[in-house]
PDB file of N, CA and C in Angstrom:
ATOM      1  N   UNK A   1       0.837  -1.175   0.000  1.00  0.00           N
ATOM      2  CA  UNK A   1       0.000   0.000   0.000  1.00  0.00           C
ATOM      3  C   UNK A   1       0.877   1.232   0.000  1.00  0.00           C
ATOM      4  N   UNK A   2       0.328   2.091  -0.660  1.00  0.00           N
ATOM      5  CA  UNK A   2       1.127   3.485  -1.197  1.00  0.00           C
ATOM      6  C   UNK A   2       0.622   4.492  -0.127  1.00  0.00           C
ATOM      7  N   UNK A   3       1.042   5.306   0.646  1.00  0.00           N
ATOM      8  CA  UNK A   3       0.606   6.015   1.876  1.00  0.00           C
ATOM      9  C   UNK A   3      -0.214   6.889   1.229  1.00  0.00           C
ATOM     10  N   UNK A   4       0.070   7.707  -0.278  1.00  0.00           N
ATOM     11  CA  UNK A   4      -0.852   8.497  -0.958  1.00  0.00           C
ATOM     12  C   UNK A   4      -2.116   8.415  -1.466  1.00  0.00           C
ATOM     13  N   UNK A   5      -2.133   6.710  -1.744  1.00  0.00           N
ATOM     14  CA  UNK A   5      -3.277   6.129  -2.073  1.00  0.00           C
ATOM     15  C   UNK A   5      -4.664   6.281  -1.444  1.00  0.00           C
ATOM     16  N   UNK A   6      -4.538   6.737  -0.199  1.00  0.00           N
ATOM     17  CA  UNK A   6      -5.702   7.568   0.554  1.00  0.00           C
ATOM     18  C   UNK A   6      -6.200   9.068   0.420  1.00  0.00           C
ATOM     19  N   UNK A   7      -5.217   9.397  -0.583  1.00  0.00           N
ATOM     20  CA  UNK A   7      -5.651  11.198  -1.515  1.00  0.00           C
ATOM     21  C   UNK A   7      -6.262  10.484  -2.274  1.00  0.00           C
ATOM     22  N   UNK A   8      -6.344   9.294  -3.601  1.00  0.00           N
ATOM     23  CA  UNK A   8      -7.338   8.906  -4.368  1.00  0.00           C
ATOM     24  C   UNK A   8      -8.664   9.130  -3.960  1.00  0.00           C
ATOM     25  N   UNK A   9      -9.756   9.813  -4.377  1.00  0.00           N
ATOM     26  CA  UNK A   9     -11.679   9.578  -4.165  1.00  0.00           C
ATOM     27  C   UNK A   9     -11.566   8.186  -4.007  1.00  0.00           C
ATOM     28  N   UNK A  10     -12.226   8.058  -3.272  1.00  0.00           N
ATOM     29  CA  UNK A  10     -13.103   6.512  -3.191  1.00  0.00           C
ATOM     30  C   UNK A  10     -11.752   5.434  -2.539  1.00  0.00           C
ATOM     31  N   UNK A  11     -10.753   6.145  -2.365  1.00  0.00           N
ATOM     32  CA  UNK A  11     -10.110   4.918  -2.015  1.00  0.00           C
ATOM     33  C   UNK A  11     -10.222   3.861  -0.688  1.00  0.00           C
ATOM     34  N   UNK A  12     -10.478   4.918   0.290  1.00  0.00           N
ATOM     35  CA  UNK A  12     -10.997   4.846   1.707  1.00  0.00           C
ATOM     36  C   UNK A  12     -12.128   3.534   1.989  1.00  0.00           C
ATOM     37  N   UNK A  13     -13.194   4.042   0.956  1.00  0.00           N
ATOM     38  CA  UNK A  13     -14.378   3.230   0.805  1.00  0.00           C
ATOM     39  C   UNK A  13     -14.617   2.153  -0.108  1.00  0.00           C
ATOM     40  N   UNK A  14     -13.544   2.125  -0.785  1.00  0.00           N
ATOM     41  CA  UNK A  14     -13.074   1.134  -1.368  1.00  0.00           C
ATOM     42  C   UNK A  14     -12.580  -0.224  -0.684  1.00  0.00           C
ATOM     43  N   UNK A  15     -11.552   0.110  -0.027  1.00  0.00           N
ATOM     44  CA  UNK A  15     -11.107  -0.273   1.115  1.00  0.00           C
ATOM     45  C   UNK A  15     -12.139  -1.192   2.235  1.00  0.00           C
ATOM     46  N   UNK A  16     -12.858  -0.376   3.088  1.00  0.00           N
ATOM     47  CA  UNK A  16     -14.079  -0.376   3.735  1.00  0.00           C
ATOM     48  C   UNK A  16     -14.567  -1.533   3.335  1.00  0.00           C
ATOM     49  N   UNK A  17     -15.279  -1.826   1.591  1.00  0.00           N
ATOM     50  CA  UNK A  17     -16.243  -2.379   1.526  1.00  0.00           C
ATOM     51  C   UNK A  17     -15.879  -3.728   0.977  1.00  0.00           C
ATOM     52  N   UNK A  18     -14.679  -3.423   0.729  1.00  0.00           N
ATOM     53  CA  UNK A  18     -13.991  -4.845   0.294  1.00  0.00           C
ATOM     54  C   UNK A  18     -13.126  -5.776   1.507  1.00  0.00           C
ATOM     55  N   UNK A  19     -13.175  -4.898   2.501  1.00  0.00           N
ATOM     56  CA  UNK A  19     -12.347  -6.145   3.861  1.00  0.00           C
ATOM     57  C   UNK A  19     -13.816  -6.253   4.308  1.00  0.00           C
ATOM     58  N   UNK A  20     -15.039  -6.217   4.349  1.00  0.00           N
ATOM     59  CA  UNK A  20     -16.144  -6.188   4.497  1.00  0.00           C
ATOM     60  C   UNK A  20     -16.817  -7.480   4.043  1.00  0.00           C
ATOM     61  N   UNK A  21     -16.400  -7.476   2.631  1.00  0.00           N
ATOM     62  CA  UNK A  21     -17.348  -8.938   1.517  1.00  0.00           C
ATOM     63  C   UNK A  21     -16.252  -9.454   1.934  1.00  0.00           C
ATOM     64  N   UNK A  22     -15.313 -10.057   2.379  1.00  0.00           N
ATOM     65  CA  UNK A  22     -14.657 -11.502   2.351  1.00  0.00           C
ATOM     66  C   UNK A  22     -15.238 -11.678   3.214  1.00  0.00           C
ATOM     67  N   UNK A  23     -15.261 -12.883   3.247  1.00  0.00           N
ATOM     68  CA  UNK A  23     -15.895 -13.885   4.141  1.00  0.00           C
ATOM     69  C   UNK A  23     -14.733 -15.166   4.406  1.00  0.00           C
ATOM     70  N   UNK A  24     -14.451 -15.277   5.156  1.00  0.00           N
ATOM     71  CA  UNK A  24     -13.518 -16.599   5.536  1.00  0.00           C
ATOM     72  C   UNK A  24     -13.577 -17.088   7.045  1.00  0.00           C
ATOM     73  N   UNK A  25     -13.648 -18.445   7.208  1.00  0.00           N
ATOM     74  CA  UNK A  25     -14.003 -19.041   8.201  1.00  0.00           C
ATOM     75  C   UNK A  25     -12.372 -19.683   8.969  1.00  0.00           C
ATOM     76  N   UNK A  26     -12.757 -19.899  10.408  1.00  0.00           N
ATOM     77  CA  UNK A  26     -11.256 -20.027  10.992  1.00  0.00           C
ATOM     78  C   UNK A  26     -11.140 -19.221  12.249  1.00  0.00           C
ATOM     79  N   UNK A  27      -9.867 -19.879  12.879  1.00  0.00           N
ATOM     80  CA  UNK A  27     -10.035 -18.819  13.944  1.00  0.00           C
ATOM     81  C   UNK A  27      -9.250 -17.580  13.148  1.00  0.00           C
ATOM     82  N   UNK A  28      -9.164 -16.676  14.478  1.00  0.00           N
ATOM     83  CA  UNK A  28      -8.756 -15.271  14.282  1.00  0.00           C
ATOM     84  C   UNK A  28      -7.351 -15.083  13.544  1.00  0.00           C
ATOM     85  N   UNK A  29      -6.476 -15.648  14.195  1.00  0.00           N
ATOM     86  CA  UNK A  29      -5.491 -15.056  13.276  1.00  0.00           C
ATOM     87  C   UNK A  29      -5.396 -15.479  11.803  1.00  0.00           C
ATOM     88  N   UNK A  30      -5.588 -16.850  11.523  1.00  0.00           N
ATOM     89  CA  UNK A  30      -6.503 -17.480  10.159  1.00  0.00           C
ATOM     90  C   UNK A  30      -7.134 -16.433   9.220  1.00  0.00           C
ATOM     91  N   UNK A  31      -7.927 -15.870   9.769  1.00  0.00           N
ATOM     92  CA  UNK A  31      -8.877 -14.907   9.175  1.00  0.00           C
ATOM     93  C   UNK A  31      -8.174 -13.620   8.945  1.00  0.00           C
ATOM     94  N   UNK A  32      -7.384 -12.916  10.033  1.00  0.00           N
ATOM     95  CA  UNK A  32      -6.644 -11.950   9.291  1.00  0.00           C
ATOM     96  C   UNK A  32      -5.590 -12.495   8.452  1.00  0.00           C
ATOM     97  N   UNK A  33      -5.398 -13.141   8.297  1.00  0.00           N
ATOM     98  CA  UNK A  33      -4.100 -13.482   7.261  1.00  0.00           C
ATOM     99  C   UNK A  33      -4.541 -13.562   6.166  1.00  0.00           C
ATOM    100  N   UNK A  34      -5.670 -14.349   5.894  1.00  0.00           N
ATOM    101  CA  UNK A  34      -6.407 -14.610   4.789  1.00  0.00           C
ATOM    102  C   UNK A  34      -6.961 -13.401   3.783  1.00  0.00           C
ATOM    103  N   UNK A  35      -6.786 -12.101   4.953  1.00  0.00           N
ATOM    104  CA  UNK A  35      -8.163 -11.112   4.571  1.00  0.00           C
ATOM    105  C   UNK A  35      -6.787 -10.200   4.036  1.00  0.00           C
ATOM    106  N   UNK A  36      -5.954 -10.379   4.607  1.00  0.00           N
ATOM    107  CA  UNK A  36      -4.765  -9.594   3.998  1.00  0.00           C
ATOM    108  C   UNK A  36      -3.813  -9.774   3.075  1.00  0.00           C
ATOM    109  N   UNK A  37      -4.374 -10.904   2.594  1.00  0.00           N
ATOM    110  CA  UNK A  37      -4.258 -12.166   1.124  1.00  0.00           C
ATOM    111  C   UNK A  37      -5.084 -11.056   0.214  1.00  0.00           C
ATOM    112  N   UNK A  38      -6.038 -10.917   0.808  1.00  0.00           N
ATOM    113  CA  UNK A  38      -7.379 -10.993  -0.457  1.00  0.00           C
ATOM    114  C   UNK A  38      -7.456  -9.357  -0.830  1.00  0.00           C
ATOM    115  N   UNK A  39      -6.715  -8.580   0.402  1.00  0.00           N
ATOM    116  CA  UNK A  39      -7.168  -6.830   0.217  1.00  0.00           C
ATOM    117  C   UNK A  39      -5.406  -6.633  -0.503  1.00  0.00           C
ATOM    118  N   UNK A  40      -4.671  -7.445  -0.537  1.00  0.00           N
ATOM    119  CA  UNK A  40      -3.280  -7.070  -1.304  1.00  0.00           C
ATOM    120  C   UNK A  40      -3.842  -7.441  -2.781  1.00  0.00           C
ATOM    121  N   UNK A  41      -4.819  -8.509  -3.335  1.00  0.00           N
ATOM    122  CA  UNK A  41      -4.903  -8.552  -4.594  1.00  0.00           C
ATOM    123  C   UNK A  41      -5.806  -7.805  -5.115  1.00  0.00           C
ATOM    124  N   UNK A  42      -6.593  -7.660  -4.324  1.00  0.00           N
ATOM    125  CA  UNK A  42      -7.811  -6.379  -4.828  1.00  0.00           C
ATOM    126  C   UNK A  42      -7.002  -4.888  -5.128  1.00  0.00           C
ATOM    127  N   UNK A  43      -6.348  -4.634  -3.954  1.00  0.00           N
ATOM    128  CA  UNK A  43      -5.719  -3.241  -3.816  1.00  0.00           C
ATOM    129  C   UNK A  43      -4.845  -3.739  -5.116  1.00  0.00           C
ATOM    130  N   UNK A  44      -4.029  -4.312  -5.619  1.00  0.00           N
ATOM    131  CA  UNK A  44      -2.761  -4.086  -6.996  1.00  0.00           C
ATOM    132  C   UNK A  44      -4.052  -3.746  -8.284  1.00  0.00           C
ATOM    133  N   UNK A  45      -5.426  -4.822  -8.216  1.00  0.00           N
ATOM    134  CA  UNK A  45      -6.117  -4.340  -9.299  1.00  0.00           C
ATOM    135  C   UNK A  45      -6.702  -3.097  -9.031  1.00  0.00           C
ATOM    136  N   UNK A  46      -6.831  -2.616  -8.052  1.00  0.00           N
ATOM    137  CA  UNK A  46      -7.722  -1.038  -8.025  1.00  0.00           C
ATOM    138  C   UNK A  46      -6.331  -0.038  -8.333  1.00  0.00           C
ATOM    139  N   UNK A  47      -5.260  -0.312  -8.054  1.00  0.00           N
ATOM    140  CA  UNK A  47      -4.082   0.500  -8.522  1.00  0.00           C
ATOM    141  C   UNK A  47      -3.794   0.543  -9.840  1.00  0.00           C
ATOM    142  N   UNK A  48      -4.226  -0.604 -10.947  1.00  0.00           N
ATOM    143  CA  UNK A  48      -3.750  -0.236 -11.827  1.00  0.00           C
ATOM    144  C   UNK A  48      -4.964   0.376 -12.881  1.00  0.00           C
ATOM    145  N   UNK A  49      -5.936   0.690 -12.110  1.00  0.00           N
ATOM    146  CA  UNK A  49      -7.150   1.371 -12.649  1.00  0.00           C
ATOM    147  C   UNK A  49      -7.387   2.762 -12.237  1.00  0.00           C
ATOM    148  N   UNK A  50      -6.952   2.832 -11.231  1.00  0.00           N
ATOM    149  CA  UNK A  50      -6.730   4.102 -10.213  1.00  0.00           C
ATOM    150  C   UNK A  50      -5.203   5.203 -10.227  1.00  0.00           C
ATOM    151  N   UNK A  51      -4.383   4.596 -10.339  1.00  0.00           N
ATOM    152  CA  UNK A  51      -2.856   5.331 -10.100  1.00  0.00           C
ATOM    153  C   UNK A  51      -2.016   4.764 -11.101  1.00  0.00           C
ATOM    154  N   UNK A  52      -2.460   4.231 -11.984  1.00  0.00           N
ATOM    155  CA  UNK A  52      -1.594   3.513 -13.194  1.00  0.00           C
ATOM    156  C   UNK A  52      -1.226   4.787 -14.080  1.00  0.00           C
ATOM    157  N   UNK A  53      -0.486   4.777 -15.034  1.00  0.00           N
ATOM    158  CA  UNK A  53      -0.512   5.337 -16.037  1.00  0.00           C
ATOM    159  C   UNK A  53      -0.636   6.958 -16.369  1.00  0.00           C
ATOM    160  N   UNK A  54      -0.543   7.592 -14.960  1.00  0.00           N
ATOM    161  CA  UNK A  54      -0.561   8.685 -14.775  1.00  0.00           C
ATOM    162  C   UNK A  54       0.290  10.261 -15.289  1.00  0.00           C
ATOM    163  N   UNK A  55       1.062  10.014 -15.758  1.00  0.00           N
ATOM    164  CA  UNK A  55       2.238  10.846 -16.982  1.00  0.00           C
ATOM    165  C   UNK A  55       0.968  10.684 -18.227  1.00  0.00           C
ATOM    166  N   UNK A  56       0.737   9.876 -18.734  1.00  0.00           N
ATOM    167  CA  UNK A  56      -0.375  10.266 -20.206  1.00  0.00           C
ATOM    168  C   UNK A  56      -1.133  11.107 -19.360  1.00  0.00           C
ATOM    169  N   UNK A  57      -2.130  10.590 -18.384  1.00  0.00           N
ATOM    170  CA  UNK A  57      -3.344  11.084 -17.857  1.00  0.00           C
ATOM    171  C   UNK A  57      -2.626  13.026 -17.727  1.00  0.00           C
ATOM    172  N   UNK A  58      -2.068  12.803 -17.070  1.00  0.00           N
ATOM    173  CA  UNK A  58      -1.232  14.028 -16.775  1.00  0.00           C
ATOM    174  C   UNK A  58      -1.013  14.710 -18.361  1.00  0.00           C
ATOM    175  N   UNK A  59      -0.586  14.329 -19.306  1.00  0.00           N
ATOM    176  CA  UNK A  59      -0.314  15.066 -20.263  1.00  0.00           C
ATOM    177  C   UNK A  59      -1.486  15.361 -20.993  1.00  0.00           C
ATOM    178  N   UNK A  60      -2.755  14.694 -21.224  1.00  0.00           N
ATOM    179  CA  UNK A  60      -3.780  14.672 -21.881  1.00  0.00           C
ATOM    180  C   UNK A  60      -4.695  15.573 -21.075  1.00  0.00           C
ATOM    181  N   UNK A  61      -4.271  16.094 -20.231  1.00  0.00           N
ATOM    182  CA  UNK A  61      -5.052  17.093 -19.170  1.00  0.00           C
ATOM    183  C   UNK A  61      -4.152  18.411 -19.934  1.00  0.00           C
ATOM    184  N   UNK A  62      -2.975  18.483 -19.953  1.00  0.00           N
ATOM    185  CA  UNK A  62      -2.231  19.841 -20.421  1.00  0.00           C
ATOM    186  C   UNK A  62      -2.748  19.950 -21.885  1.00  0.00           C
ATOM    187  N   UNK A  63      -2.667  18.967 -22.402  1.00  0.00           N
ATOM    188  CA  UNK A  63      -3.207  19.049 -23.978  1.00  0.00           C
ATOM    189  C   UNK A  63      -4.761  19.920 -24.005  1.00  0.00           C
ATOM    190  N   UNK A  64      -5.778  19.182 -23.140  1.00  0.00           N
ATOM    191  CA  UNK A  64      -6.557  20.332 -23.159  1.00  0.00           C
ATOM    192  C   UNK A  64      -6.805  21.579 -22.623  1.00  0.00           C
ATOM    193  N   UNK A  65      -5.928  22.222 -21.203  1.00  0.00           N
ATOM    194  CA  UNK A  65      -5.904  23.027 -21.053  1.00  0.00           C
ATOM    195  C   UNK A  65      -5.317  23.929 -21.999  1.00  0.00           C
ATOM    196  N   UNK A  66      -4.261  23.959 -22.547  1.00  0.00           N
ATOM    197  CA  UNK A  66      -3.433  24.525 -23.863  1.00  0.00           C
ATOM    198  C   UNK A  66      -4.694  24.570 -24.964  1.00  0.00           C
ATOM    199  N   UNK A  67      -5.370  23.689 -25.468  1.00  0.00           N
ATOM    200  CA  UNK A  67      -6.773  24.074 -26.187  1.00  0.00           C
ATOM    201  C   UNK A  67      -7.555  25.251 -25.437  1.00  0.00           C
ATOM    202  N   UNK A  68      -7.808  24.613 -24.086  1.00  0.00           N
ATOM    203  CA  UNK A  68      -8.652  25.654 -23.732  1.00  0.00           C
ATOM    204  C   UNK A  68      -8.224  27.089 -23.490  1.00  0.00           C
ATOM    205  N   UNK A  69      -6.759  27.136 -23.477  1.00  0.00           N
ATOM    206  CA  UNK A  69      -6.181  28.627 -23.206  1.00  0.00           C
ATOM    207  C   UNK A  69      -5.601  29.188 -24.623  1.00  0.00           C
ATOM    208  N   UNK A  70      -5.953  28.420 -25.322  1.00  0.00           N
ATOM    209  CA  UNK A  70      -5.720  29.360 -27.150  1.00  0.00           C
ATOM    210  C   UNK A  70      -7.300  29.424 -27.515  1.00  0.00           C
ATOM    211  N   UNK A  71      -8.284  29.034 -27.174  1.00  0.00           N
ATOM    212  CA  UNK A  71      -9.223  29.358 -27.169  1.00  0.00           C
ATOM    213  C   UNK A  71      -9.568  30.707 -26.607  1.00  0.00           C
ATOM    214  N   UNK A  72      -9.137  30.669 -25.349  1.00  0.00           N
ATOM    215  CA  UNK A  72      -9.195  31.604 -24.615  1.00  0.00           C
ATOM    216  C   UNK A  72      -8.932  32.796 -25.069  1.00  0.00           C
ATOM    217  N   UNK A  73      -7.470  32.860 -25.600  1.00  0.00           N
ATOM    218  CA  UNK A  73      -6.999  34.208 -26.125  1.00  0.00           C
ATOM    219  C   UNK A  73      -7.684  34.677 -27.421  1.00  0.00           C
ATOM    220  N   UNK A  74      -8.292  33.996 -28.103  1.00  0.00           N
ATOM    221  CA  UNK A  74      -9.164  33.974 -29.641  1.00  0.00           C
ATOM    222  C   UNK A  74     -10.106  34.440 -29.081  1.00  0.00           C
ATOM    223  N   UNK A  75     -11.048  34.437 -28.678  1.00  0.00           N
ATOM    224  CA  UNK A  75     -12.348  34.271 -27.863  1.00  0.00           C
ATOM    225  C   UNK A  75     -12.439  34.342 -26.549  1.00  0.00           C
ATOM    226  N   UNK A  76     -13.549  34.936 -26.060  1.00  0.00           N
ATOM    227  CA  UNK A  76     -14.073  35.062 -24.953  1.00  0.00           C
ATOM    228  C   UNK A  76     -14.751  33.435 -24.075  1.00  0.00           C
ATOM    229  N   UNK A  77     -14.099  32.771 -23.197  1.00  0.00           N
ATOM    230  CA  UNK A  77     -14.477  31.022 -22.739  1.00  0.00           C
ATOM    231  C   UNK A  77     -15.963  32.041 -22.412  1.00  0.00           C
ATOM    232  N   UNK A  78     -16.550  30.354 -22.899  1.00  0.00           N
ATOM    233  CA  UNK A  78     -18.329  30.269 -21.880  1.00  0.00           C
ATOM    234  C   UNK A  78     -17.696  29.927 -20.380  1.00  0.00           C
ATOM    235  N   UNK A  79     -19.045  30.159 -19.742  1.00  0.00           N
ATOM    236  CA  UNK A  79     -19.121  29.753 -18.054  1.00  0.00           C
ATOM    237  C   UNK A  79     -18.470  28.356 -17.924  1.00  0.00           C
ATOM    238  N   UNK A  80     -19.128  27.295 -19.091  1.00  0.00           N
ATOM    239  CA  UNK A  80     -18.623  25.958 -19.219  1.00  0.00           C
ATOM    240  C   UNK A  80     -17.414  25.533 -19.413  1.00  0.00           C
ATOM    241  N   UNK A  81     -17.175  26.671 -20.147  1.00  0.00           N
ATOM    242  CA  UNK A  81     -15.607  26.117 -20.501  1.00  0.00           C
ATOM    243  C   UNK A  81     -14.311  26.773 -19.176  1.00  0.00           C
ATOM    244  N   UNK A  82     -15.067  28.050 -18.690  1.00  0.00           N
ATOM    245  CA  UNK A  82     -14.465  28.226 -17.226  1.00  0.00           C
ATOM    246  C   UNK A  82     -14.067  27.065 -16.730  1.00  0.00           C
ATOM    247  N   UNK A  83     -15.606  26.932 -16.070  1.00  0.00           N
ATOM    248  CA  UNK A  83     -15.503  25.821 -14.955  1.00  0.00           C
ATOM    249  C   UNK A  83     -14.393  24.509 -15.698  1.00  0.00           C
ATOM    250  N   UNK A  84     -14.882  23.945 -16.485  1.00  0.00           N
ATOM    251  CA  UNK A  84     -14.074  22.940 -17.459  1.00  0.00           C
ATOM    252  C   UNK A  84     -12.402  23.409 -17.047  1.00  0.00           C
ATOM    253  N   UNK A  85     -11.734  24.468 -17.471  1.00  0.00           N
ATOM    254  CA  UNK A  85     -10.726  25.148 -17.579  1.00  0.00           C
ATOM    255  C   UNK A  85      -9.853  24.890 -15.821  1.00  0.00           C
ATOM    256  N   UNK A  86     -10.605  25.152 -15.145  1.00  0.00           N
ATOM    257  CA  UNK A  86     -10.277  25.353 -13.391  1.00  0.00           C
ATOM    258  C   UNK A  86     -10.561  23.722 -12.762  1.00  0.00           C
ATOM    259  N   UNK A  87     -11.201  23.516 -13.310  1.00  0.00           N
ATOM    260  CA  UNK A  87     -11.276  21.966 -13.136  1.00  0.00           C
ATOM    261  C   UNK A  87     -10.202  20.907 -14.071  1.00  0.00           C
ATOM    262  N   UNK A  88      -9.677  21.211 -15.362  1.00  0.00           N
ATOM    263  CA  UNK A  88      -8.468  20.519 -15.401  1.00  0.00           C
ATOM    264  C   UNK A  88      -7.324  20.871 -15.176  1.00  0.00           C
ATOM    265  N   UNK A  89      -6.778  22.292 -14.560  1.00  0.00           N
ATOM    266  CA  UNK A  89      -5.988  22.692 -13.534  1.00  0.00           C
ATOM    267  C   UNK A  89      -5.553  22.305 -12.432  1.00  0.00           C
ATOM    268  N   UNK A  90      -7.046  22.031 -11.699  1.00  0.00           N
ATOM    269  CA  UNK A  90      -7.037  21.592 -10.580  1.00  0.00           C
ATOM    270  C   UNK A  90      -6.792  19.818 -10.329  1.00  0.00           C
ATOM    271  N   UNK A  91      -7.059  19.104 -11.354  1.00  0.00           N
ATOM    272  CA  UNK A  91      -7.090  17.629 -11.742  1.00  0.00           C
ATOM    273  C   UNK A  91      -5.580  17.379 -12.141  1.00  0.00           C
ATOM    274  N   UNK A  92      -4.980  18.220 -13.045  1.00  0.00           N
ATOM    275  CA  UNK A  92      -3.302  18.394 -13.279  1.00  0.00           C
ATOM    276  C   UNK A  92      -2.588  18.477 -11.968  1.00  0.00           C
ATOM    277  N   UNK A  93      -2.673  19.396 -11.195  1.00  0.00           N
ATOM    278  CA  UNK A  93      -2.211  19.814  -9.929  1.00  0.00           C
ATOM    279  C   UNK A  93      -2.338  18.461  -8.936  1.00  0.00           C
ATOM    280  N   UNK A  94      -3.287  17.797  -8.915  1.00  0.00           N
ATOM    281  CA  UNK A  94      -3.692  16.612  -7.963  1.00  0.00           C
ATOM    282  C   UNK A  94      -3.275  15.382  -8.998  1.00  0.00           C
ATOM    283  N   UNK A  95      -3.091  15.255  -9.926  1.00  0.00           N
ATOM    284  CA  UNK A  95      -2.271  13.716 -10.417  1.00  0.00           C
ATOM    285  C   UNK A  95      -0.808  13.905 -10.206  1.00  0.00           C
ATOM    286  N   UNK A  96      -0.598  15.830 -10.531  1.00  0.00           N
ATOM    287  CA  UNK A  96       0.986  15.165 -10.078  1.00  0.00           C
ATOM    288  C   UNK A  96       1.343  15.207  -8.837  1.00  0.00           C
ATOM    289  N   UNK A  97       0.772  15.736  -7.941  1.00  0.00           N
ATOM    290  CA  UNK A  97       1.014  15.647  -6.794  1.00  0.00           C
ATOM    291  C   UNK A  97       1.401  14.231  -6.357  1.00  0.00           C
ATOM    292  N   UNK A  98       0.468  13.413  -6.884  1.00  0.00           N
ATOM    293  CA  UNK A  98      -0.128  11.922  -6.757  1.00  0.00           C
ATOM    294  C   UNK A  98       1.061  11.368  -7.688  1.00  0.00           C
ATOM    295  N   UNK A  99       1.407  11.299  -8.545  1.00  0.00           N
ATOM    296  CA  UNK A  99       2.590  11.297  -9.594  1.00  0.00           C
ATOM    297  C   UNK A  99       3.818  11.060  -8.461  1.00  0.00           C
ATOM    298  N   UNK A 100       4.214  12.291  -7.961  1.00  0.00           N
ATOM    299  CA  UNK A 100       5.501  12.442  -7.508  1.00  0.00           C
ATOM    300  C   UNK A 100       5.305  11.712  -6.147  1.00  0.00           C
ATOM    301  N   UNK A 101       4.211  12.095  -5.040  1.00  0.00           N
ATOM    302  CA  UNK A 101       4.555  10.636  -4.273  1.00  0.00           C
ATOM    303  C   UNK A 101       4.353   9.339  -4.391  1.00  0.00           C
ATOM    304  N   UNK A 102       3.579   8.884  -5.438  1.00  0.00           N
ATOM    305  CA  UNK A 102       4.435   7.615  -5.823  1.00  0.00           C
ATOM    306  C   UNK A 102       5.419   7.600  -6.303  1.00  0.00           C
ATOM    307  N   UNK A 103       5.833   8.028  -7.150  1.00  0.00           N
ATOM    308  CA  UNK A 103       7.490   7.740  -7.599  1.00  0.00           C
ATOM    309  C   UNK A 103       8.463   7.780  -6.212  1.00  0.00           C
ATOM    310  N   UNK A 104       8.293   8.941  -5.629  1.00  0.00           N
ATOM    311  CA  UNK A 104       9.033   9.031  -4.266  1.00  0.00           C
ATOM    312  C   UNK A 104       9.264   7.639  -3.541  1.00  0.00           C
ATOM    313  N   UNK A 105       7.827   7.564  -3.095  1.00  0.00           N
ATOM    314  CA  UNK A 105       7.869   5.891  -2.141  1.00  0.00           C
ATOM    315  C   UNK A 105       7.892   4.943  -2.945  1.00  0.00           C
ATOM    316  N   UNK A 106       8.194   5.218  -4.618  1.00  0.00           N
ATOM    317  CA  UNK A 106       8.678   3.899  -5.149  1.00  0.00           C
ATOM    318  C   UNK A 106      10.213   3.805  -4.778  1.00  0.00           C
ATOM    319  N   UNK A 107      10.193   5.084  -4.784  1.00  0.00           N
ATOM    320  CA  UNK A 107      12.119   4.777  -4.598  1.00  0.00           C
ATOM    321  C   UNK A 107      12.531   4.412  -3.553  1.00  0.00           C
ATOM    322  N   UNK A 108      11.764   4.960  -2.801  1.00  0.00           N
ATOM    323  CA  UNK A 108      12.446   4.904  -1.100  1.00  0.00           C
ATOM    324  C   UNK A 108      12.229   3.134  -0.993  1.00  0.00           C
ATOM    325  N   UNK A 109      11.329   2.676  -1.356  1.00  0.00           N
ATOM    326  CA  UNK A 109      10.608   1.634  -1.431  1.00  0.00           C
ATOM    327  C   UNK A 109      12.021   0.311  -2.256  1.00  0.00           C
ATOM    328  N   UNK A 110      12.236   0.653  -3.281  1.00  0.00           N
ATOM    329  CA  UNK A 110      13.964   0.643  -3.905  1.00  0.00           C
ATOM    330  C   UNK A 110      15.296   0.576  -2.799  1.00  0.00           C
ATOM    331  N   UNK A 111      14.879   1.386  -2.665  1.00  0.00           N
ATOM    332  CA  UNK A 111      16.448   2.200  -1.830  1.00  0.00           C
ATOM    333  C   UNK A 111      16.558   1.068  -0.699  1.00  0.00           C
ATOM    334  N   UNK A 112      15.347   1.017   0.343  1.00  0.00           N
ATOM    335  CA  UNK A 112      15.466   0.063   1.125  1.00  0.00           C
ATOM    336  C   UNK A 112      15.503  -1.307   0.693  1.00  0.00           C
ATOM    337  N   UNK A 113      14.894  -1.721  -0.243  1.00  0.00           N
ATOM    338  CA  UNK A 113      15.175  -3.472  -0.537  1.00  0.00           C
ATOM    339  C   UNK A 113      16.475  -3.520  -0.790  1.00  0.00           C
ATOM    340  N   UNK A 114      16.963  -2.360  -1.778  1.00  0.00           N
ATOM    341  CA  UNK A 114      18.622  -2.828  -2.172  1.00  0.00           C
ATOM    342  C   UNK A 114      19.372  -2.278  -1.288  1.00  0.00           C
ATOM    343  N   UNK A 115      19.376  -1.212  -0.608  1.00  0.00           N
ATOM    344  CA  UNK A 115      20.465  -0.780   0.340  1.00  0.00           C
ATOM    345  C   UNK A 115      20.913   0.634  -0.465  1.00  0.00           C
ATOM    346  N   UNK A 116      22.065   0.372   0.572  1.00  0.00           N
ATOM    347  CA  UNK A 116      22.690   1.974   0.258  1.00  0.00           C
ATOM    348  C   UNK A 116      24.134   1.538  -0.296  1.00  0.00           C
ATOM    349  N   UNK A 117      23.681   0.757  -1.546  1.00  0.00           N
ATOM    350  CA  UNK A 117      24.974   0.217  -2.516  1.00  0.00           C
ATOM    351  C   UNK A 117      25.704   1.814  -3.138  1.00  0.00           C
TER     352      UNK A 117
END
């Protein structure tokens, strides 16, 4: 688990509702082991739907702001294309944020398995 992965929407409740539906029988420590089997394979598939691939996502957000700001200078934006405009600003600003601490705790994440070769 990525410590940032709790800035994702929905990740929280994601979370929540999926250590929730397993069901596994056993005693206690049985059962957490099992459940922490099942929320490590769920969590890698919600990551690569969620925090995958994020440099395109990231660039395909600048691509349209750059539309929307030569628009801009041509023309007067609608209300829509405001809001639109401040909203993929604000979506740029929060993937890379999200961008750079994963890469970060990928490294650190690195650094410690291999050492300080």
């Amino acid at each position: 688990m990525l410590k940032c992965w709790k800035d994702v929407h929905g990740y929280n409740l994601f979370v929540r509702e999926k250590w929730k539906s397993f069901q596994v029988n056993g005693w206690g420590g049985f059962v957490l082991k099992e459940k922490f089997k099942m929320i490590k394979a769920a969590l890698k598939e919600w990551h690569m739907t969620h925090a995958q691939n994020l440099p395109s996502r990231i660039e395909s957000l600048k691509d349209r702001l750059s539309t929307l700001d030569q628009k801009g200078e041509d023309e007067v934006l609608s209300e829509e294309e405001l809001v639109e405009f401040h909203g993929v600003t604000s979506d740029i600003h929060s993937l890379s944020q999200l961008n750079a601490s994963i890469s970060w705790q990928q490294s650190r994440s690195l650094w410690l398995k291999e050492g300080d070769a």
